[in-house]
N, C-alpha and C. Protein backbone atom coordinates (compact mmCIF):
# COMPACT_ATOMS: atom_id res chain seq x y z
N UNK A 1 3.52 1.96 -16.39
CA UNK A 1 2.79 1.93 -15.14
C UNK A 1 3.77 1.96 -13.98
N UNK A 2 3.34 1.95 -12.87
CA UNK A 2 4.28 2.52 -11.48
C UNK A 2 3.35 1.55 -10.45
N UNK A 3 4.28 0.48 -9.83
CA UNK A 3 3.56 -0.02 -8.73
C UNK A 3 3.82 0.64 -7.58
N UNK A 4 3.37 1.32 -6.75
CA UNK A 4 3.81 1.95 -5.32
C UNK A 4 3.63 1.08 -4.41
N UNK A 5 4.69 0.95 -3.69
CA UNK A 5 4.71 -0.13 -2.83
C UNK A 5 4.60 0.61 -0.80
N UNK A 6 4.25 0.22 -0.41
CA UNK A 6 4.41 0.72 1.29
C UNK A 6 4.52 -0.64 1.89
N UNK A 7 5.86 -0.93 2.61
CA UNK A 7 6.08 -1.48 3.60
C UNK A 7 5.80 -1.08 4.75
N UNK A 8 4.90 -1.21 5.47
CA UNK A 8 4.29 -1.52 7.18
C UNK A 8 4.75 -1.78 8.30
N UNK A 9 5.91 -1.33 9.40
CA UNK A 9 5.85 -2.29 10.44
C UNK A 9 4.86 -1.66 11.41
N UNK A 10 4.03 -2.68 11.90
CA UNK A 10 2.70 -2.34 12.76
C UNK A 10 2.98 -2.89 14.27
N UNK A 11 2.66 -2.53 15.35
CA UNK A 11 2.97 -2.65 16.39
C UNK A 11 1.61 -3.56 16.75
N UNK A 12 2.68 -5.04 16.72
CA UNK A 12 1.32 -6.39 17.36
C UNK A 12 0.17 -5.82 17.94
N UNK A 13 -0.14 -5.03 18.88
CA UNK A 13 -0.65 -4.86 20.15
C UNK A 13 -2.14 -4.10 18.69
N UNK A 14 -1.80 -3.41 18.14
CA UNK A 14 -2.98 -2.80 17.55
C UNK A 14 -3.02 -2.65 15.52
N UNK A 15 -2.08 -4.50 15.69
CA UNK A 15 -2.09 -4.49 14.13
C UNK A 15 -3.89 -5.00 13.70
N UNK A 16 -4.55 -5.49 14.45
CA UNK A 16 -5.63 -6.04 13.71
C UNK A 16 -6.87 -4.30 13.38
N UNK A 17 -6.83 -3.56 14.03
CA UNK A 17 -7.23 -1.82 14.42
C UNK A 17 -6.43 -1.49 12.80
N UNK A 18 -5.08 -1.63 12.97
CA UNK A 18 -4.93 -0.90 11.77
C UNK A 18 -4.97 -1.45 10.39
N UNK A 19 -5.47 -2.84 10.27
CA UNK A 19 -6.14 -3.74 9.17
C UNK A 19 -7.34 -2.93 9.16
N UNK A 20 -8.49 -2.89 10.12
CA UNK A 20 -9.75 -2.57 9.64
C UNK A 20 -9.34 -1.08 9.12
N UNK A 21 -8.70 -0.22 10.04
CA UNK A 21 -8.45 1.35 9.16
C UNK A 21 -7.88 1.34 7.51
N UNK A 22 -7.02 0.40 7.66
CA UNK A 22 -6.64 0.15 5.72
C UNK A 22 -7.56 0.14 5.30
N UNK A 23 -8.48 -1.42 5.49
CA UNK A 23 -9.49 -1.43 4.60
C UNK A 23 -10.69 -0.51 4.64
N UNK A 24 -11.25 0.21 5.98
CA UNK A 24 -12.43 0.73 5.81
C UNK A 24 -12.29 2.16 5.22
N UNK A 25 -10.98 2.59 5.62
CA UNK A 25 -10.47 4.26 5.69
C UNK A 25 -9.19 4.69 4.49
N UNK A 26 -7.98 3.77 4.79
CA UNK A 26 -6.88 4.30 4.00
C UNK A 26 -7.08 3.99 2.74
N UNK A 27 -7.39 2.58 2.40
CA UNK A 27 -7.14 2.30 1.11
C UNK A 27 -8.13 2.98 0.02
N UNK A 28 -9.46 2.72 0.23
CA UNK A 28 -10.62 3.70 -0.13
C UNK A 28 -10.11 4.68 -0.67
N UNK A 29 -9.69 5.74 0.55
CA UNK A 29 -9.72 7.34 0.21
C UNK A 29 -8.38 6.81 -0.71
N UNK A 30 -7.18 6.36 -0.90
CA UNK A 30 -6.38 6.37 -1.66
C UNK A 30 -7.28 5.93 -3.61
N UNK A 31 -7.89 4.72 -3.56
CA UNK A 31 -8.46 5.03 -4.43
C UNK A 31 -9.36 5.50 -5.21
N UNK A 32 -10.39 6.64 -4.53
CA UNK A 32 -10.86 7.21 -4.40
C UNK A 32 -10.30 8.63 -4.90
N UNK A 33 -9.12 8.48 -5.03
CA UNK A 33 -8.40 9.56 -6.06
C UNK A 33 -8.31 9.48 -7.47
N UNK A 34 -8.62 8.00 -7.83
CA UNK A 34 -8.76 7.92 -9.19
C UNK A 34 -7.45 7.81 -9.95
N UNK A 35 -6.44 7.59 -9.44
CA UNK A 35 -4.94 7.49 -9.75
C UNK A 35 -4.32 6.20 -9.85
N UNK A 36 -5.29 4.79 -9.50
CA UNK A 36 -4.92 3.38 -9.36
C UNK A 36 -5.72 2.42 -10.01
N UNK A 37 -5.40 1.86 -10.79
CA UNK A 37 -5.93 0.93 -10.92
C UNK A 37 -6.10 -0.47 -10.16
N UNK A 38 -5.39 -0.77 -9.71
CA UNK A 38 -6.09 -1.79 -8.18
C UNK A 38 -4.71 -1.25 -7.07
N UNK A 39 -5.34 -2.76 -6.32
CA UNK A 39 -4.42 -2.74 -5.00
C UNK A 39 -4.21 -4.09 -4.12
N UNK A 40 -3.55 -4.20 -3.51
CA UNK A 40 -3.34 -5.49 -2.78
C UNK A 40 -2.68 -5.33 -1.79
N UNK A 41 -3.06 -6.01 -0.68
CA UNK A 41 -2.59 -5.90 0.73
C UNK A 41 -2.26 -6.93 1.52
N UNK A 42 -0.95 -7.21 1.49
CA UNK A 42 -0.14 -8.64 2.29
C UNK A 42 0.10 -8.49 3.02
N UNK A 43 0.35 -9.35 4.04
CA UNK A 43 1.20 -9.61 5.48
C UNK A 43 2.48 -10.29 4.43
N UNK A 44 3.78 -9.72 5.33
CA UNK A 44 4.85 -10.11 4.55
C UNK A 44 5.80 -11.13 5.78
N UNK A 45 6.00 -12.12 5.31
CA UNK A 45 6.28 -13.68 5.95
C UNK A 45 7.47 -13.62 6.32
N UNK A 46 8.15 -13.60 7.27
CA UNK A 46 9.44 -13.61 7.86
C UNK A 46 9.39 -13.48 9.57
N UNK A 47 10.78 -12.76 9.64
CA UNK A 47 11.08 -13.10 11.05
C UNK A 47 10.38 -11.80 12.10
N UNK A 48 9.34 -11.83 13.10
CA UNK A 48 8.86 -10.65 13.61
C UNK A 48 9.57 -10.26 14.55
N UNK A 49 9.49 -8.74 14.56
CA UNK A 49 10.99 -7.96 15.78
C UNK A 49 9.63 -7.61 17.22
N UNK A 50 8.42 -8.04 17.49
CA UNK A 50 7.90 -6.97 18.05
C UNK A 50 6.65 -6.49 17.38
N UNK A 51 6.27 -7.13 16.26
CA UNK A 51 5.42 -6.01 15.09
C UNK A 51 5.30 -7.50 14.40
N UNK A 52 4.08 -6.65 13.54
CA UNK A 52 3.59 -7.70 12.16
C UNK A 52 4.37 -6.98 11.20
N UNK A 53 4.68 -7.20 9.81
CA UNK A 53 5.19 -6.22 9.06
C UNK A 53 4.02 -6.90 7.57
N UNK A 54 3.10 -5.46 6.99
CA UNK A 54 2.46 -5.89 5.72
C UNK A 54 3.21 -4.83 4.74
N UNK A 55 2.34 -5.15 3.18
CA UNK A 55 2.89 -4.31 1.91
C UNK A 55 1.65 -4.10 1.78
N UNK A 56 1.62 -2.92 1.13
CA UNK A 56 0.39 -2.51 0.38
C UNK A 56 0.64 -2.53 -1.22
N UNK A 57 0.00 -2.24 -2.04
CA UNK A 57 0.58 -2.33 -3.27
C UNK A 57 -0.71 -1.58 -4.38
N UNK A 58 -0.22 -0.33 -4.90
CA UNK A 58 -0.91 0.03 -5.48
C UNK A 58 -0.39 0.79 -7.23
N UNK A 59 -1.35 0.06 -7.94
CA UNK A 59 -0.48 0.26 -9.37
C UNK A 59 -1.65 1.40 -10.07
N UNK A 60 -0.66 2.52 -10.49
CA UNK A 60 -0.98 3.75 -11.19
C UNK A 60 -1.38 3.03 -12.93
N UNK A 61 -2.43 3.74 -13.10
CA UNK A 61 -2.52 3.80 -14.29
C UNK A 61 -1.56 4.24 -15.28
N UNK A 62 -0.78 5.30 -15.22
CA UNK A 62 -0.08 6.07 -16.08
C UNK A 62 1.28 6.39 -14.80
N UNK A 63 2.24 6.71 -15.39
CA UNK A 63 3.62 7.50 -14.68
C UNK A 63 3.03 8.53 -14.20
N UNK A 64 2.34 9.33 -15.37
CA UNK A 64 1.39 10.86 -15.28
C UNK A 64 0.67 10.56 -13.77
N UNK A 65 -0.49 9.53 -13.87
CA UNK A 65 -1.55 9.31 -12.53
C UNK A 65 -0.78 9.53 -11.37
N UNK A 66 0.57 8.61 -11.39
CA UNK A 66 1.45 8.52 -10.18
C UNK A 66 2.03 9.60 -9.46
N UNK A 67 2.33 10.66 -10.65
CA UNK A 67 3.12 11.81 -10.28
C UNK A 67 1.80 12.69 -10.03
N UNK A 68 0.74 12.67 -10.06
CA UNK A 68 -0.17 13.99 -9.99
C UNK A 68 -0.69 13.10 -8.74
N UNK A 69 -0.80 12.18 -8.26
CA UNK A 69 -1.21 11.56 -7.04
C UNK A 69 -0.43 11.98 -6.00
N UNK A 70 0.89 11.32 -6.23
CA UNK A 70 2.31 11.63 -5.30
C UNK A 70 2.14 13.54 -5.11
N UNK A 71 2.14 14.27 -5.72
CA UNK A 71 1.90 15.92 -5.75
C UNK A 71 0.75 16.38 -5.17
N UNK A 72 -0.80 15.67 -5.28
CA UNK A 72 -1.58 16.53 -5.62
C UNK A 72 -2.36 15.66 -4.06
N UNK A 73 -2.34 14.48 -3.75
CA UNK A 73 -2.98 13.59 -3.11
C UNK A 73 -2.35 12.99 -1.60
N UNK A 74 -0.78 12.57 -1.80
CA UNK A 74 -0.18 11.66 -1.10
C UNK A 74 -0.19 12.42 0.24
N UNK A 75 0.73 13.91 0.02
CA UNK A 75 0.89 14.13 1.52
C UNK A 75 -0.43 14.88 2.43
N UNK A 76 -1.22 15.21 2.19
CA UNK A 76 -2.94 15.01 2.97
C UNK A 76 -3.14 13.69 3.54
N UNK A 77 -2.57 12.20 2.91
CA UNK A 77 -3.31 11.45 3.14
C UNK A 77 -2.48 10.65 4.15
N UNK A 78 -1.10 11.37 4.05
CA UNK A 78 0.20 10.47 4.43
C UNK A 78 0.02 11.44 5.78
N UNK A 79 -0.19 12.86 5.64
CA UNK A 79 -0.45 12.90 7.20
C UNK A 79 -1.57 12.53 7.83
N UNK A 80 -2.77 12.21 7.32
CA UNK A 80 -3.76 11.55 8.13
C UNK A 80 -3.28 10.15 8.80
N UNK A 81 -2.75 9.57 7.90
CA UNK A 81 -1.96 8.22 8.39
C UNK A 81 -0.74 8.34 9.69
N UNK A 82 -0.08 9.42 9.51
CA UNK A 82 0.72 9.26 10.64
C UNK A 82 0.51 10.35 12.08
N UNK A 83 -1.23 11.17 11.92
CA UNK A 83 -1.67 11.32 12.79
C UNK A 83 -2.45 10.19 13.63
N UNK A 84 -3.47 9.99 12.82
CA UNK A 84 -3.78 8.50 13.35
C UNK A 84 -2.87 7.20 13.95
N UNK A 85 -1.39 7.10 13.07
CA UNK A 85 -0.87 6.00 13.73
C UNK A 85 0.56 6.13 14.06
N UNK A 86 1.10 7.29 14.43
CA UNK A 86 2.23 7.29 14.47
C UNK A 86 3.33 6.59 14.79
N UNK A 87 4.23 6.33 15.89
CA UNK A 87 5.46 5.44 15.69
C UNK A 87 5.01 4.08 15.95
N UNK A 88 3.31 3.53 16.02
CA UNK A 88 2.43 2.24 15.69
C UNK A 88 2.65 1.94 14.59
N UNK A 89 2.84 2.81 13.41
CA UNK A 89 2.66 1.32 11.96
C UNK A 89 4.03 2.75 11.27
N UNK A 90 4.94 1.92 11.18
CA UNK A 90 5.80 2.58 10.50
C UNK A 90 6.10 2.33 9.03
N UNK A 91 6.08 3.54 8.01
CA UNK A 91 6.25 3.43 6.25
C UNK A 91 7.05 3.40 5.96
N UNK A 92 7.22 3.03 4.98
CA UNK A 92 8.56 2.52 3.90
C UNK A 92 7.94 2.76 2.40
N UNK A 93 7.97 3.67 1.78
CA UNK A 93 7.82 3.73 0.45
C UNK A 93 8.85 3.33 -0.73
N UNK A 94 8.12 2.65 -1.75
CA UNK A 94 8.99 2.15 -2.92
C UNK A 94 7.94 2.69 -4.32
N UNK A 95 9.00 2.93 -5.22
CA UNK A 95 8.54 3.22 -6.49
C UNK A 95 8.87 2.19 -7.24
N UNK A 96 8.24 1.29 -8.41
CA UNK A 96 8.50 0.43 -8.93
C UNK A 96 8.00 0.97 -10.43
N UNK A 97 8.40 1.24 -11.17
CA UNK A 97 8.46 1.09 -12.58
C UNK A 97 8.27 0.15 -13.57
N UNK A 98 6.90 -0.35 -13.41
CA UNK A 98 6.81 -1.86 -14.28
C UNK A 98 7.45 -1.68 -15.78
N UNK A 99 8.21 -2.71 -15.90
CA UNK A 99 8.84 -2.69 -17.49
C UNK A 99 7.96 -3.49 -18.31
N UNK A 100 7.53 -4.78 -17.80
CA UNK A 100 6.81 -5.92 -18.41
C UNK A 100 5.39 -6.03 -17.47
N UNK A 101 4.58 -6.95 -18.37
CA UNK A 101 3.38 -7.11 -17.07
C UNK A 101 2.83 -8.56 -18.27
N UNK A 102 1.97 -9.37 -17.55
CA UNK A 102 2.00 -10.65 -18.29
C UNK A 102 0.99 -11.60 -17.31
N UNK A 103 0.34 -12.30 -17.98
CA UNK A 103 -0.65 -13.55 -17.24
C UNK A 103 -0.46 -15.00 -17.67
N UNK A 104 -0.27 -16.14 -16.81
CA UNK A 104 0.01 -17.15 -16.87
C UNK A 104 -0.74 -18.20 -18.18
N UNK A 105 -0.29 -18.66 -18.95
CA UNK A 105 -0.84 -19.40 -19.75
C UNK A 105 -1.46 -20.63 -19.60
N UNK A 106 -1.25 -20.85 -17.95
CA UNK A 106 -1.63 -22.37 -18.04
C UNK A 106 -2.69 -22.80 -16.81
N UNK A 107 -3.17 -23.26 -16.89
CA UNK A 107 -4.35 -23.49 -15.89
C UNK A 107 -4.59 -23.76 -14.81
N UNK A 108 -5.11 -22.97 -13.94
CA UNK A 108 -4.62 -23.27 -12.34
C UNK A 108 -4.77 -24.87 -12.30
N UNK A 109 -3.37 -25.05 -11.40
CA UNK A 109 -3.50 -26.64 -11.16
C UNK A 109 -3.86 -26.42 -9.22
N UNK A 110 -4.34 -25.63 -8.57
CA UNK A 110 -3.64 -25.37 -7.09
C UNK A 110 -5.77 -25.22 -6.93
């Protein structure tokens, strides 16, 4: 499996605008390709320059899903994204290659 990762920096002034576009618009049409099996979307905790900075996180079913997504899907969707938001929410793409994957044995104590 392949987690694809996008790091975010979003410009304060119109980060909460480009939360509702993730959720109502980007993330959707991304899975909506049928290439992911889920997704998750953080604000990532540190020091701010100016900007919020989030991750998105979306894990391919197959290497195969990832690479016919990345080819067949990404850049349509990657320019809708940076027509809509240009030097406002800036990307950072990562490829992650899960080796292991695993669930906790012990019972939420939290």
């Amino acid at each position: 499996m392949i987690l694809y990762n996008i790091t975010v920096s979003v410009n304060q002034e119109c980060a909460k605008e480009w939360l509702e576009y993730m959720m109502n618009d980007h993330i959707p049409a991304v899975m909506q390709t049928g290439h992911f099996r889920d997704y998750k979307l953080c604000r990532v905790e540190g020091d701010e320059q100016g900007g919020e900075t989030y991750a998105v996180q979306y894990l391919a079913y197959s290497t195969k899903a990832f690479n016919t997504y990345n080819t067949d899907c990404a850049p349509d969707l990657q320019a809708d994204f940076h027509k809509t938001w240009g030097s406002k929410a800036v990307a950072f793409r990562t490829i992650l290659p899960v080796l292991f994957e695993g669930q906790s044995t012990v019972k939420n104590h939290g």
